[in-house]
PDB file of N, CA and C in Angstrom:
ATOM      1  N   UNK A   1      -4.246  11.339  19.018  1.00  0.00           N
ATOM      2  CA  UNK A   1      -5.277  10.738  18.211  1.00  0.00           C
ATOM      3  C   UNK A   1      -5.873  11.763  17.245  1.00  0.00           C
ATOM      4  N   UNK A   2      -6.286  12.799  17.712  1.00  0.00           N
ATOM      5  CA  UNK A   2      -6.571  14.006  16.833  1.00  0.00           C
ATOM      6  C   UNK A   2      -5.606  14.230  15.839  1.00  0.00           C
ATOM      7  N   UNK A   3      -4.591  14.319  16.098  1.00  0.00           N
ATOM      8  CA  UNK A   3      -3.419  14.775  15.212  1.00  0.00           C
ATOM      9  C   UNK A   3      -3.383  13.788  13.936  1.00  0.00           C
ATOM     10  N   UNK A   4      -3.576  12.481  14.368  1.00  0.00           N
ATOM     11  CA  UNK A   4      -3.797  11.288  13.239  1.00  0.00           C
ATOM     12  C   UNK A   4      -5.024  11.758  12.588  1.00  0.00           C
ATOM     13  N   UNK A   5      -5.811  11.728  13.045  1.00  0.00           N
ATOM     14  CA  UNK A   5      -7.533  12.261  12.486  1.00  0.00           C
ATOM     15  C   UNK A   5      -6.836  13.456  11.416  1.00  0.00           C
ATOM     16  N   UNK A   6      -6.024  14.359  11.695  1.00  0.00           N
ATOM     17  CA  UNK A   6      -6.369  15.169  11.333  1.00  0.00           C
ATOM     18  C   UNK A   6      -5.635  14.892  10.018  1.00  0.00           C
ATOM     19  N   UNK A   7      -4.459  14.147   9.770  1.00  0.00           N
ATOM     20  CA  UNK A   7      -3.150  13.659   8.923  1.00  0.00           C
ATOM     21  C   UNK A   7      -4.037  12.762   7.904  1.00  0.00           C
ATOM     22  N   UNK A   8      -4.764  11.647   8.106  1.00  0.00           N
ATOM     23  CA  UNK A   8      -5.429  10.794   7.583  1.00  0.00           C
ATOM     24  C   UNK A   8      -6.434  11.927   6.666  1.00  0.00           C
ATOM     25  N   UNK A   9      -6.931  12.663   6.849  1.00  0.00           N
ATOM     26  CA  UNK A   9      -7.504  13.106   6.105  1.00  0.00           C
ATOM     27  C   UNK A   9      -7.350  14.086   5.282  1.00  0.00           C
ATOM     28  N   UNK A  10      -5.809  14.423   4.844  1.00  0.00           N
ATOM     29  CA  UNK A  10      -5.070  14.667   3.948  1.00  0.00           C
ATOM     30  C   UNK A  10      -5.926  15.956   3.379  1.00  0.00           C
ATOM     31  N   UNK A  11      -6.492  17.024   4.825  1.00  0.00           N
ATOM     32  CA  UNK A  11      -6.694  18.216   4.214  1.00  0.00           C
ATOM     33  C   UNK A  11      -8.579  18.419   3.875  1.00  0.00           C
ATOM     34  N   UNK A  12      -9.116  17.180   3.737  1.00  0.00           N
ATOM     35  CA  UNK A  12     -10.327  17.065   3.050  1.00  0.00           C
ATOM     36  C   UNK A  12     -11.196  16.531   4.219  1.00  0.00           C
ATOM     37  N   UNK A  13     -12.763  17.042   3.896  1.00  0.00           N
ATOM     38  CA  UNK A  13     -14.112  16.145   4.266  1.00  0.00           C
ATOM     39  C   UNK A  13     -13.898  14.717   4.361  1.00  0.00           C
ATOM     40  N   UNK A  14     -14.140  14.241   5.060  1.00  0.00           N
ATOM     41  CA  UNK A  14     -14.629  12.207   5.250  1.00  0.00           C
ATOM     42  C   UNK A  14     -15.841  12.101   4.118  1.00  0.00           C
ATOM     43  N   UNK A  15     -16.855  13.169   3.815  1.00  0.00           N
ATOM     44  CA  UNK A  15     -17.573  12.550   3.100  1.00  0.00           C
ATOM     45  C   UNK A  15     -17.261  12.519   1.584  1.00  0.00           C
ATOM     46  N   UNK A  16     -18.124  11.854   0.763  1.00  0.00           N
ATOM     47  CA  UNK A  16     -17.653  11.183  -0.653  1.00  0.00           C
ATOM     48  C   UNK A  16     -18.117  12.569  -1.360  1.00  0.00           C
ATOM     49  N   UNK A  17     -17.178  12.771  -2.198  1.00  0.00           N
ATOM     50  CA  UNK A  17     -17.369  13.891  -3.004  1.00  0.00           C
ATOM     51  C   UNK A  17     -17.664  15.530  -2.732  1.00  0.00           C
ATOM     52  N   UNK A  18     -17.028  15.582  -1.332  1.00  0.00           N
ATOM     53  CA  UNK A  18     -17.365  16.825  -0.836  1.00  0.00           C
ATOM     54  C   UNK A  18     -15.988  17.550  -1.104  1.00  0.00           C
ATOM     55  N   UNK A  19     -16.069  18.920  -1.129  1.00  0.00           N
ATOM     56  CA  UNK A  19     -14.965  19.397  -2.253  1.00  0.00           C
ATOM     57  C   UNK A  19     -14.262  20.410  -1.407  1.00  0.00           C
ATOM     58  N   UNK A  20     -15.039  20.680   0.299  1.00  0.00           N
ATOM     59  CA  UNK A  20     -14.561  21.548   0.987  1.00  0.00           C
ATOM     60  C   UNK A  20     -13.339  21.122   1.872  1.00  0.00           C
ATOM     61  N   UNK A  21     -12.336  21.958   1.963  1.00  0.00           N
ATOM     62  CA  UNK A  21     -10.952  21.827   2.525  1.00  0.00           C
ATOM     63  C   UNK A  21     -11.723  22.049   3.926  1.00  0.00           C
ATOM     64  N   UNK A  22     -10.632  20.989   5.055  1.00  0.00           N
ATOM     65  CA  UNK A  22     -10.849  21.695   6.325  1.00  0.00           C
ATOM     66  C   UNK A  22     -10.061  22.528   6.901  1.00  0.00           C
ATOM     67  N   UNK A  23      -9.388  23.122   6.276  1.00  0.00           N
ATOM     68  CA  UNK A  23      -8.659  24.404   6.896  1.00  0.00           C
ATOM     69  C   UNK A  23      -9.316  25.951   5.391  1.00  0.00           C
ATOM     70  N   UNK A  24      -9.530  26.967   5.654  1.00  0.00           N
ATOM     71  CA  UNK A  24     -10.288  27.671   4.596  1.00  0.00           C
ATOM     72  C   UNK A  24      -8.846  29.126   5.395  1.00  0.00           C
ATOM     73  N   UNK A  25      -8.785  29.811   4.046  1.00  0.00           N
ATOM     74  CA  UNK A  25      -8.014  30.945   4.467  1.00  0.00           C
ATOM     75  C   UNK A  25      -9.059  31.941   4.010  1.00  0.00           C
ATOM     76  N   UNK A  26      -9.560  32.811   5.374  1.00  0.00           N
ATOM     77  CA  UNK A  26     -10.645  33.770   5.241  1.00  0.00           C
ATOM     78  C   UNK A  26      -9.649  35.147   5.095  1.00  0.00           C
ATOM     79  N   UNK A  27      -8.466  35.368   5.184  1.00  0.00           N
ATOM     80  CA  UNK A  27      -8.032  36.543   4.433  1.00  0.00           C
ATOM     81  C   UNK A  27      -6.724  36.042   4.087  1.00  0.00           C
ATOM     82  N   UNK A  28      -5.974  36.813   3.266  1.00  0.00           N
ATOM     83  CA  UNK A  28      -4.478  36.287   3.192  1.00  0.00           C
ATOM     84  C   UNK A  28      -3.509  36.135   4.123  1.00  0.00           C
ATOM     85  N   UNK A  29      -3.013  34.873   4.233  1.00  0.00           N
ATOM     86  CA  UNK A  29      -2.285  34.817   5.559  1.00  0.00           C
ATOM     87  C   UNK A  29      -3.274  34.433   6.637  1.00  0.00           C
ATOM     88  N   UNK A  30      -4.537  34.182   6.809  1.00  0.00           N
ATOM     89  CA  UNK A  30      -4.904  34.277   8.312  1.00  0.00           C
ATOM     90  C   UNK A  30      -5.745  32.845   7.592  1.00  0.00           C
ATOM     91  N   UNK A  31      -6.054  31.316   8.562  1.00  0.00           N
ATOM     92  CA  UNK A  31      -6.645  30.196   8.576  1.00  0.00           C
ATOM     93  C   UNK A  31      -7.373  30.399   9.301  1.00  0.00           C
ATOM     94  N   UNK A  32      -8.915  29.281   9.055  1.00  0.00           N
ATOM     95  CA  UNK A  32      -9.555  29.040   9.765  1.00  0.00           C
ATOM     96  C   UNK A  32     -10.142  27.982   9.869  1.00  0.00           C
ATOM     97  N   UNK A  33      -9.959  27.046  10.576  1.00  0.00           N
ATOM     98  CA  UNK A  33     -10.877  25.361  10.790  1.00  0.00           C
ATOM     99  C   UNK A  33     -12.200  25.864  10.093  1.00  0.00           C
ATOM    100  N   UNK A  34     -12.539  24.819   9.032  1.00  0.00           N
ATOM    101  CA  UNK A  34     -13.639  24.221   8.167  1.00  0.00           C
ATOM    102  C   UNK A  34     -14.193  23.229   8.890  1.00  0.00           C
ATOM    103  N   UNK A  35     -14.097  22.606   9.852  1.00  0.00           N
ATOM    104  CA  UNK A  35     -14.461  21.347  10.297  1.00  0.00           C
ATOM    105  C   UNK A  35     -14.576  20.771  11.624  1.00  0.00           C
ATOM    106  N   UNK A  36     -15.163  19.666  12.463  1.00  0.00           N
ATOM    107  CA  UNK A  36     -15.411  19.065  13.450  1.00  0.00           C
ATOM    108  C   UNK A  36     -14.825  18.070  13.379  1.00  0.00           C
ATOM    109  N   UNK A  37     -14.857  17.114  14.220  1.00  0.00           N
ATOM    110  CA  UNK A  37     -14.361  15.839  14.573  1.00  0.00           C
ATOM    111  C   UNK A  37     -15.539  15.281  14.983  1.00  0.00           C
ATOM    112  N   UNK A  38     -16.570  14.352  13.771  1.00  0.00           N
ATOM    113  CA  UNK A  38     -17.600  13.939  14.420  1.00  0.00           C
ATOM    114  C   UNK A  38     -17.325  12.581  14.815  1.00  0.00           C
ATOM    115  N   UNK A  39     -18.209  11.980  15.622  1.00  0.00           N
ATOM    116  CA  UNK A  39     -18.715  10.582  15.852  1.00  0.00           C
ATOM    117  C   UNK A  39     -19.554   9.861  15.414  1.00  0.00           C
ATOM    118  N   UNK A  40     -19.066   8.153  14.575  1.00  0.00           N
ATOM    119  CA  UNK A  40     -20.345   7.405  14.312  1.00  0.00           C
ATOM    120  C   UNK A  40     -21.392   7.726  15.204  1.00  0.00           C
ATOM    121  N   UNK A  41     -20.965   6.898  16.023  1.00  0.00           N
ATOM    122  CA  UNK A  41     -21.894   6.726  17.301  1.00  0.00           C
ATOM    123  C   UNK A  41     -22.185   7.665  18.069  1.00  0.00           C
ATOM    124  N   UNK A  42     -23.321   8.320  18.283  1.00  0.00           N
ATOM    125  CA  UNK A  42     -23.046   9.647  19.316  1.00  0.00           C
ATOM    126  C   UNK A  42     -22.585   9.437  20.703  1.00  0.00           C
ATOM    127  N   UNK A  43     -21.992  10.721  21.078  1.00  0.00           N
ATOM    128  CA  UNK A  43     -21.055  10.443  22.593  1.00  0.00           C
ATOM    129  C   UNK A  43     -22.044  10.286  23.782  1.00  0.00           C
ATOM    130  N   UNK A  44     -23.000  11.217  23.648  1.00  0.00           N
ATOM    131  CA  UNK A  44     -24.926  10.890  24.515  1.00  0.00           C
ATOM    132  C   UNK A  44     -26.043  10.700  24.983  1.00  0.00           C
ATOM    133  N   UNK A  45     -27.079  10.352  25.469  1.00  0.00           N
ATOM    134  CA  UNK A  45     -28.312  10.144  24.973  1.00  0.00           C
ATOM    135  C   UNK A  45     -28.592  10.994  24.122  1.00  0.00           C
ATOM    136  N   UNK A  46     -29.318  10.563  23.056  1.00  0.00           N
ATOM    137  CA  UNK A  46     -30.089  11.872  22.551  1.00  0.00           C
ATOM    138  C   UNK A  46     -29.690  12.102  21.166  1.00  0.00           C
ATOM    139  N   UNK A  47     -28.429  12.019  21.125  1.00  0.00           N
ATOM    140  CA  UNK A  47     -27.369  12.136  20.137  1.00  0.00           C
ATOM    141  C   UNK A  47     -27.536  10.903  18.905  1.00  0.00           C
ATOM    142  N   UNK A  48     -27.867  11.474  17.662  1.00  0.00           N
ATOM    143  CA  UNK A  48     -27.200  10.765  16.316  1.00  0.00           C
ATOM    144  C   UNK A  48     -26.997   9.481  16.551  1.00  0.00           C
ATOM    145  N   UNK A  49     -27.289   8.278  16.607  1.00  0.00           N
ATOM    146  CA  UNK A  49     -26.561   6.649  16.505  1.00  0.00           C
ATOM    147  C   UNK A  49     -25.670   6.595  17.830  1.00  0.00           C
ATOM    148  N   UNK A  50     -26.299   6.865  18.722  1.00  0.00           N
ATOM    149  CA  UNK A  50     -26.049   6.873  20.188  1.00  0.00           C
ATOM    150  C   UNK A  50     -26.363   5.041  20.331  1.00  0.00           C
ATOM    151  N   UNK A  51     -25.304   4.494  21.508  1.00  0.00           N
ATOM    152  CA  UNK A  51     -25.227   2.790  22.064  1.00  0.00           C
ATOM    153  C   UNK A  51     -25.205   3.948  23.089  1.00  0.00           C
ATOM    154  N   UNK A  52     -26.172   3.061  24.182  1.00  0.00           N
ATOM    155  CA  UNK A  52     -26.134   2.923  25.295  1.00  0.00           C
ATOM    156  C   UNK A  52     -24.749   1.424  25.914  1.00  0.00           C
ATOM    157  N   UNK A  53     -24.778   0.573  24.942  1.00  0.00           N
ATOM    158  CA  UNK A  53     -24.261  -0.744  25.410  1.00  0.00           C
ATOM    159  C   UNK A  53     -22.132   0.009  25.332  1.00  0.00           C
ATOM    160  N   UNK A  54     -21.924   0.924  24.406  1.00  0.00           N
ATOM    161  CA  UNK A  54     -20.471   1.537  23.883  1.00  0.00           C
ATOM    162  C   UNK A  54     -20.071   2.077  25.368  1.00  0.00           C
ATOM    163  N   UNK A  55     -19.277   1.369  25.244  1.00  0.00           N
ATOM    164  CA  UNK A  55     -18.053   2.382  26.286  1.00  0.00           C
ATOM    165  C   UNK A  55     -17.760   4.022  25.746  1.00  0.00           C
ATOM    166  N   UNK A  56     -17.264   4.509  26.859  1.00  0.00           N
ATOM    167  CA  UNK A  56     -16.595   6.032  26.363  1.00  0.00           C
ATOM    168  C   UNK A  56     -15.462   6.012  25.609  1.00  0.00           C
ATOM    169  N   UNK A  57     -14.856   4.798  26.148  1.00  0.00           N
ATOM    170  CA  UNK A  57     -13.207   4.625  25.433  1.00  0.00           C
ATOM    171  C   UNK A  57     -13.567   4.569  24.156  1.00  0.00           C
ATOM    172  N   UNK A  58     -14.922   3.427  23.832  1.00  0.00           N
ATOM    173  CA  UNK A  58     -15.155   2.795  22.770  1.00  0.00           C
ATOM    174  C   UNK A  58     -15.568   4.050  21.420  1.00  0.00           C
ATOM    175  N   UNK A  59     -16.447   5.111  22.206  1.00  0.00           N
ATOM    176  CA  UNK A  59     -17.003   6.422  21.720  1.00  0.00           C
ATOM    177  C   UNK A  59     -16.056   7.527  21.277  1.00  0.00           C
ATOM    178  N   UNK A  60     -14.923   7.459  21.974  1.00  0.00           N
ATOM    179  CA  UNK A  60     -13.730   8.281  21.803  1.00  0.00           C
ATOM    180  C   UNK A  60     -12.747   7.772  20.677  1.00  0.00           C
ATOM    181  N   UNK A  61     -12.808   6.209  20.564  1.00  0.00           N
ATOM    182  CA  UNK A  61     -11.724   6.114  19.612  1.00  0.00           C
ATOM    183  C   UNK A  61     -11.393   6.377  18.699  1.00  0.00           C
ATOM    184  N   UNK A  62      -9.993   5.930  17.993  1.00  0.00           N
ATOM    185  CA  UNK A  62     -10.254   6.848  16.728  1.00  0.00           C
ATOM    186  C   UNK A  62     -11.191   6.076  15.597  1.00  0.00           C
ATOM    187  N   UNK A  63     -11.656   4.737  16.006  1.00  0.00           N
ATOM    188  CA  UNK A  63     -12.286   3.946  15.264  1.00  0.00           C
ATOM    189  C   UNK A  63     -13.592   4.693  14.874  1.00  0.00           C
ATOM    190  N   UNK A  64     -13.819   5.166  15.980  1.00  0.00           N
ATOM    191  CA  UNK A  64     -15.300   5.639  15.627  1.00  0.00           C
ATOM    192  C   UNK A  64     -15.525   7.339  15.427  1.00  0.00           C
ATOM    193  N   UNK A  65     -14.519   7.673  14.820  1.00  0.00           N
ATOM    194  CA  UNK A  65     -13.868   9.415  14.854  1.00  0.00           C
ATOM    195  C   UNK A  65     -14.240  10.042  12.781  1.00  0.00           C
ATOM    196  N   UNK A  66     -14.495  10.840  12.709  1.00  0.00           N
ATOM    197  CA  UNK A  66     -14.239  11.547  11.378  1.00  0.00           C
ATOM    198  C   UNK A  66     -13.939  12.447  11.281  1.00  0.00           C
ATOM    199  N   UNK A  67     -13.415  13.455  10.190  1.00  0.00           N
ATOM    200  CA  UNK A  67     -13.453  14.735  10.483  1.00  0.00           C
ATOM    201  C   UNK A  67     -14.273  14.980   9.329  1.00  0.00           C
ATOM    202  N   UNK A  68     -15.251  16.023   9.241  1.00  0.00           N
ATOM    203  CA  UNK A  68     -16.496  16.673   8.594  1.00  0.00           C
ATOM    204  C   UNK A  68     -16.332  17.978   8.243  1.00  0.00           C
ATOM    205  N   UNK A  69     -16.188  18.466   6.891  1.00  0.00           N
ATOM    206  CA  UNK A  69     -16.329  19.867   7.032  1.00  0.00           C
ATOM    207  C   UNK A  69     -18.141  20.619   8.099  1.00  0.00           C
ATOM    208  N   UNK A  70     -17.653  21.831   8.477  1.00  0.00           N
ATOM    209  CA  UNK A  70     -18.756  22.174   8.761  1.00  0.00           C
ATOM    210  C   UNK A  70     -20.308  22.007   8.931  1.00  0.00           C
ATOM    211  N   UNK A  71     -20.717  21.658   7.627  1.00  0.00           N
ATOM    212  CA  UNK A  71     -21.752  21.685   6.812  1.00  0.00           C
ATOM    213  C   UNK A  71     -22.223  20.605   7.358  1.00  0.00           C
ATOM    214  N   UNK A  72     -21.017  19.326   6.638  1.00  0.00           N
ATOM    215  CA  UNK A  72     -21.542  17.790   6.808  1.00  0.00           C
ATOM    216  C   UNK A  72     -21.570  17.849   8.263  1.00  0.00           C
ATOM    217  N   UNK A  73     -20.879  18.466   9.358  1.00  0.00           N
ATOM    218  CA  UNK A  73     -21.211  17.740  10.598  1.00  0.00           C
ATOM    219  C   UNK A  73     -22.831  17.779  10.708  1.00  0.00           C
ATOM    220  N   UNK A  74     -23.007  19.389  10.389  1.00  0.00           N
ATOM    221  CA  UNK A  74     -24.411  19.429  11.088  1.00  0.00           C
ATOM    222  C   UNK A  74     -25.703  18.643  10.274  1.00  0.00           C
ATOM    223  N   UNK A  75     -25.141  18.721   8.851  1.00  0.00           N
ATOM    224  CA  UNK A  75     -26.204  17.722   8.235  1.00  0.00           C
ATOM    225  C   UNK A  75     -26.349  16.083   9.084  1.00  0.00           C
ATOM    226  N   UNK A  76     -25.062  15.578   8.887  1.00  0.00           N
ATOM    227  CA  UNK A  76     -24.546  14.341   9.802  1.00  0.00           C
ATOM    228  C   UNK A  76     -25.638  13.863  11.576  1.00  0.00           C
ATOM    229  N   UNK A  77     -25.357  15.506  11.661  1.00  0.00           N
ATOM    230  CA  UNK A  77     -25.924  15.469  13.420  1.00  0.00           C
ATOM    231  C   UNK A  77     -26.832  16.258  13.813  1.00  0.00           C
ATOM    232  N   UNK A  78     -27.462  16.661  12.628  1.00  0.00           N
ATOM    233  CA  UNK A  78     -28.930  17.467  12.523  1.00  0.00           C
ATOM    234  C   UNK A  78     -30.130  16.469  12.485  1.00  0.00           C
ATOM    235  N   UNK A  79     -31.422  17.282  11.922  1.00  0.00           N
ATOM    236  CA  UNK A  79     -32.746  16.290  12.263  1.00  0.00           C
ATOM    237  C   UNK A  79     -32.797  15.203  11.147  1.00  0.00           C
ATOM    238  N   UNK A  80     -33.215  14.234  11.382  1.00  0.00           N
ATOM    239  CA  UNK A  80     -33.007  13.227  10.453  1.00  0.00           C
ATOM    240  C   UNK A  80     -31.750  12.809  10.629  1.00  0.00           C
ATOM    241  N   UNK A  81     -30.772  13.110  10.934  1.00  0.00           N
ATOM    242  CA  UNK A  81     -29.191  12.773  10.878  1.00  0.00           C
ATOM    243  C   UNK A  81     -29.125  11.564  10.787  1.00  0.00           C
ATOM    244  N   UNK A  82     -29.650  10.723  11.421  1.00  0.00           N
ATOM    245  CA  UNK A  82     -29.574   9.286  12.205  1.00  0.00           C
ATOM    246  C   UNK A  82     -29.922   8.417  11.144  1.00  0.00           C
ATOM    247  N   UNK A  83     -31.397   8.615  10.272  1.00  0.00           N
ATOM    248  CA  UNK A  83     -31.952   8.140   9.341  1.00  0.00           C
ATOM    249  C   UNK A  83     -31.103   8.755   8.432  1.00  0.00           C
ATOM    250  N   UNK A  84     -30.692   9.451   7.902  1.00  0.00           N
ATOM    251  CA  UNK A  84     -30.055   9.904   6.497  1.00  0.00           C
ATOM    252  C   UNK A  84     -28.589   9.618   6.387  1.00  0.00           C
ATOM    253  N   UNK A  85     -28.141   9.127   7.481  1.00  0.00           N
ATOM    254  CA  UNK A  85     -26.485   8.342   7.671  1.00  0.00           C
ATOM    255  C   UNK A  85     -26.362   7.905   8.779  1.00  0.00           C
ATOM    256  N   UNK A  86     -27.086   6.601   8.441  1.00  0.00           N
ATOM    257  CA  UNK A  86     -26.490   5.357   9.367  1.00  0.00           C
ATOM    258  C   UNK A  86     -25.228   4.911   9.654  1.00  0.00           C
ATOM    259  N   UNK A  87     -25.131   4.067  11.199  1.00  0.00           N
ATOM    260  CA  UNK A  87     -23.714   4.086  11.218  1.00  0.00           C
ATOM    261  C   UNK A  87     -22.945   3.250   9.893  1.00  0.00           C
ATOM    262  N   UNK A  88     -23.730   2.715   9.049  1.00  0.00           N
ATOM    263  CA  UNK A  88     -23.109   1.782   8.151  1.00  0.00           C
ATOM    264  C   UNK A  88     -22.397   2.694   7.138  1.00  0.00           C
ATOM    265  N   UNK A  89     -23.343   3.773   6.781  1.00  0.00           N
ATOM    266  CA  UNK A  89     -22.595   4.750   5.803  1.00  0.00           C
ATOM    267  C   UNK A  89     -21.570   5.426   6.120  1.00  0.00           C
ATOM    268  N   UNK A  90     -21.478   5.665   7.431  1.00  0.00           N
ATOM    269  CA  UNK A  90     -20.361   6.632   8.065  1.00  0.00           C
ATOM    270  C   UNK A  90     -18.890   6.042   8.445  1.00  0.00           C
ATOM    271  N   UNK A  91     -19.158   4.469   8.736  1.00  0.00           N
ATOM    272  CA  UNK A  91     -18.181   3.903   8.535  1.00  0.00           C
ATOM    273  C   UNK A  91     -17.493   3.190   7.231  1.00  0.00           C
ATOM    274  N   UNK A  92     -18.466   3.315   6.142  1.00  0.00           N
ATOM    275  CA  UNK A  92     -17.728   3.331   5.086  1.00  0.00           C
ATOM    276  C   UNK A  92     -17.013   4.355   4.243  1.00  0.00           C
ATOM    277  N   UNK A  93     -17.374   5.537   4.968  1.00  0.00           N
ATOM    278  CA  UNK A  93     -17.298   7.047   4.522  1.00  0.00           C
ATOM    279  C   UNK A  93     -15.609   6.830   5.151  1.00  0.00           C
ATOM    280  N   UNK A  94     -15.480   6.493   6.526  1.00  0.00           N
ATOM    281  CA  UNK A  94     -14.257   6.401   6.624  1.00  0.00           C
ATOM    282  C   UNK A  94     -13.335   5.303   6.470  1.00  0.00           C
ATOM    283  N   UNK A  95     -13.907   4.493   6.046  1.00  0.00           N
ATOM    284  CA  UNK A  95     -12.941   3.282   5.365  1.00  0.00           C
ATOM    285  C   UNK A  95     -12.328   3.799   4.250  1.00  0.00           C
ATOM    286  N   UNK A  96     -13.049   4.681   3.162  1.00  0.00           N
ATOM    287  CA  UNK A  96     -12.906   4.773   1.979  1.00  0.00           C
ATOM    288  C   UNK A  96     -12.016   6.152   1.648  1.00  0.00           C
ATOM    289  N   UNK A  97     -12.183   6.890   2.821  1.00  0.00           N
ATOM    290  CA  UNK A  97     -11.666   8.252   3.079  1.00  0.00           C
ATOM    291  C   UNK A  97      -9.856   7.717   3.684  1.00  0.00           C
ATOM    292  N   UNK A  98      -9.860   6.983   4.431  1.00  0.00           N
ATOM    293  CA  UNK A  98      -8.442   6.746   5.296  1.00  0.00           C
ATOM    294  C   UNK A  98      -7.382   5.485   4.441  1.00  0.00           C
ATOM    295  N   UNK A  99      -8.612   4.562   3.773  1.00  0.00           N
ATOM    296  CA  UNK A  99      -7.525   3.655   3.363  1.00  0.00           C
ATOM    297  C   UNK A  99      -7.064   2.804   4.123  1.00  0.00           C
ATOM    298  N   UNK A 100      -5.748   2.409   4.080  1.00  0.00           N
ATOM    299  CA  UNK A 100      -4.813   1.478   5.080  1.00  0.00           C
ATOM    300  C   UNK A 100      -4.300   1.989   6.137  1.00  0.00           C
ATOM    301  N   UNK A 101      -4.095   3.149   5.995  1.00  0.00           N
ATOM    302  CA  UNK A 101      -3.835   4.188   7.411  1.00  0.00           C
ATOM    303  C   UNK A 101      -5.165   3.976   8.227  1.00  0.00           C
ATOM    304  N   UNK A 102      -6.276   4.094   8.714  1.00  0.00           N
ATOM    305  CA  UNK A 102      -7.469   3.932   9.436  1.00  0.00           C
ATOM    306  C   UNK A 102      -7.111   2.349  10.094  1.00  0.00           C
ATOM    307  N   UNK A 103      -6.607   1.728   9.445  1.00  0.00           N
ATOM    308  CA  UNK A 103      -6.727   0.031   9.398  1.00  0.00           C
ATOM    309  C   UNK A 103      -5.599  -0.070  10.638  1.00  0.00           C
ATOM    310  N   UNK A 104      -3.856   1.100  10.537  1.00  0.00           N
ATOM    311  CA  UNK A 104      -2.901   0.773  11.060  1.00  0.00           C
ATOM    312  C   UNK A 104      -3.162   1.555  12.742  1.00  0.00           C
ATOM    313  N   UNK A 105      -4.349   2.644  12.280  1.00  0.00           N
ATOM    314  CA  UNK A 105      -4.680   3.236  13.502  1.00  0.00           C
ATOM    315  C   UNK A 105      -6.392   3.534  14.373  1.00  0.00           C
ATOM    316  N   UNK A 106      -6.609   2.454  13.947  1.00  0.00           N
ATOM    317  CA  UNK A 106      -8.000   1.824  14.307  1.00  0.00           C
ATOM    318  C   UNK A 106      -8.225   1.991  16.291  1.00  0.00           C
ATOM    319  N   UNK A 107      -7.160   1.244  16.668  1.00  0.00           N
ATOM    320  CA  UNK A 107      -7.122   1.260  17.679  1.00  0.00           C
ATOM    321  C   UNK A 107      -6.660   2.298  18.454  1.00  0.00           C
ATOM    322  N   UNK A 108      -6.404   3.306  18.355  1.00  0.00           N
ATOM    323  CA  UNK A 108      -6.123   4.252  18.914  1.00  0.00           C
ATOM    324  C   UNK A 108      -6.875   4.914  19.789  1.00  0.00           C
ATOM    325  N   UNK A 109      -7.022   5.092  21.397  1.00  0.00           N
ATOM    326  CA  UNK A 109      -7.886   5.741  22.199  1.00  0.00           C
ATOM    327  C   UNK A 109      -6.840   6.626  22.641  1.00  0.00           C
ATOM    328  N   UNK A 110      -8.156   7.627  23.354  1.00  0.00           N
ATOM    329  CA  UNK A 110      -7.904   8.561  24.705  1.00  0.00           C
ATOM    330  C   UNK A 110      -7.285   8.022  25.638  1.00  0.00           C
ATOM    331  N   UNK A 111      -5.663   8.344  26.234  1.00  0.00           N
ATOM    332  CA  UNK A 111      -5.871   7.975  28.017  1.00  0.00           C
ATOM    333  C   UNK A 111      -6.070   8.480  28.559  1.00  0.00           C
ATOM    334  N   UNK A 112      -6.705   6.881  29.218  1.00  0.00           N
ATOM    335  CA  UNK A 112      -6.944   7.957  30.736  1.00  0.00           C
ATOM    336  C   UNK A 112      -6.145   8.382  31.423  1.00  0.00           C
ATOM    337  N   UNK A 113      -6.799   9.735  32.167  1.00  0.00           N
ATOM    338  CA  UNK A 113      -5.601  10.435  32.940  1.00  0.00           C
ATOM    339  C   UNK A 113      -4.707   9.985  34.321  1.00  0.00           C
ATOM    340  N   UNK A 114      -5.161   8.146  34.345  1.00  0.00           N
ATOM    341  CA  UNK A 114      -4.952   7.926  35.278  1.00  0.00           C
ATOM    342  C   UNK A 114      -3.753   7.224  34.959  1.00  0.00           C
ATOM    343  N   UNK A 115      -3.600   6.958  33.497  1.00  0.00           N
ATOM    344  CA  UNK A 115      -2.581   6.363  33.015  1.00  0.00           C
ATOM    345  C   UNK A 115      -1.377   7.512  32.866  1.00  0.00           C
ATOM    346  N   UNK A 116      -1.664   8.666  32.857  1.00  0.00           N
ATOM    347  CA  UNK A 116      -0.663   9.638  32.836  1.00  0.00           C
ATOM    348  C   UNK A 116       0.065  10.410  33.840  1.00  0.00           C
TER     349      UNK A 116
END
């Protein structure tokens, strides 16, 4: 599921007009992750656009997954976070970011390890 997250976003921020790559080369030859894998919904109390009513499966999927450079996660999941990007914006952030790919892999969860 990560690996899709990471393909769908063709290198770039989920958010609109953000210009930072999520991979950054801090010397020649050597990479370094720009970015998180945030959640609409937060994964716990307390957390950003947290459901108590969401499953974990539901919290994990890739439905409800982005990837964020740096910056945006913590703006995203900092104070105010909640009020300054609702889940409505964040899921249009990734509608608009993924396209028809998001649509073919919407459903995509975690298994459980009981399935493995």
């Amino acid at each position: 599921m990560l690996a899709a997250l990471w393909t769908v976003s063709n290198g770039r921020c989920y958010a609109p007009g953000c210009i930072m790559p999520v991979v950054l080369e801090v010397r020649p030859g050597v990479y370094q992750k720009n970015s998180q894998v945030a959640h609409i919904y937060g994964v716990r109390p307390g957390a950003p656009r947290y459901r108590p009513d969401m499953s974990a499966e539901e919290r994990d999927s890739f439905a409800n997954l982005l990837l964020l450079c740096t910056a945006h996660h913590e703006e995203v999941d900092g104070k105010d976070g909640e009020d300054r990007y609702p889940p409505e914006a964040l899921r249009r952030w990734k509608a608009q970011h993924e396209g028809a790919a998001g649509f073919v892999l919407k459903n995509l969860t975690v298994p459980s390890t009981d399935a493995l």
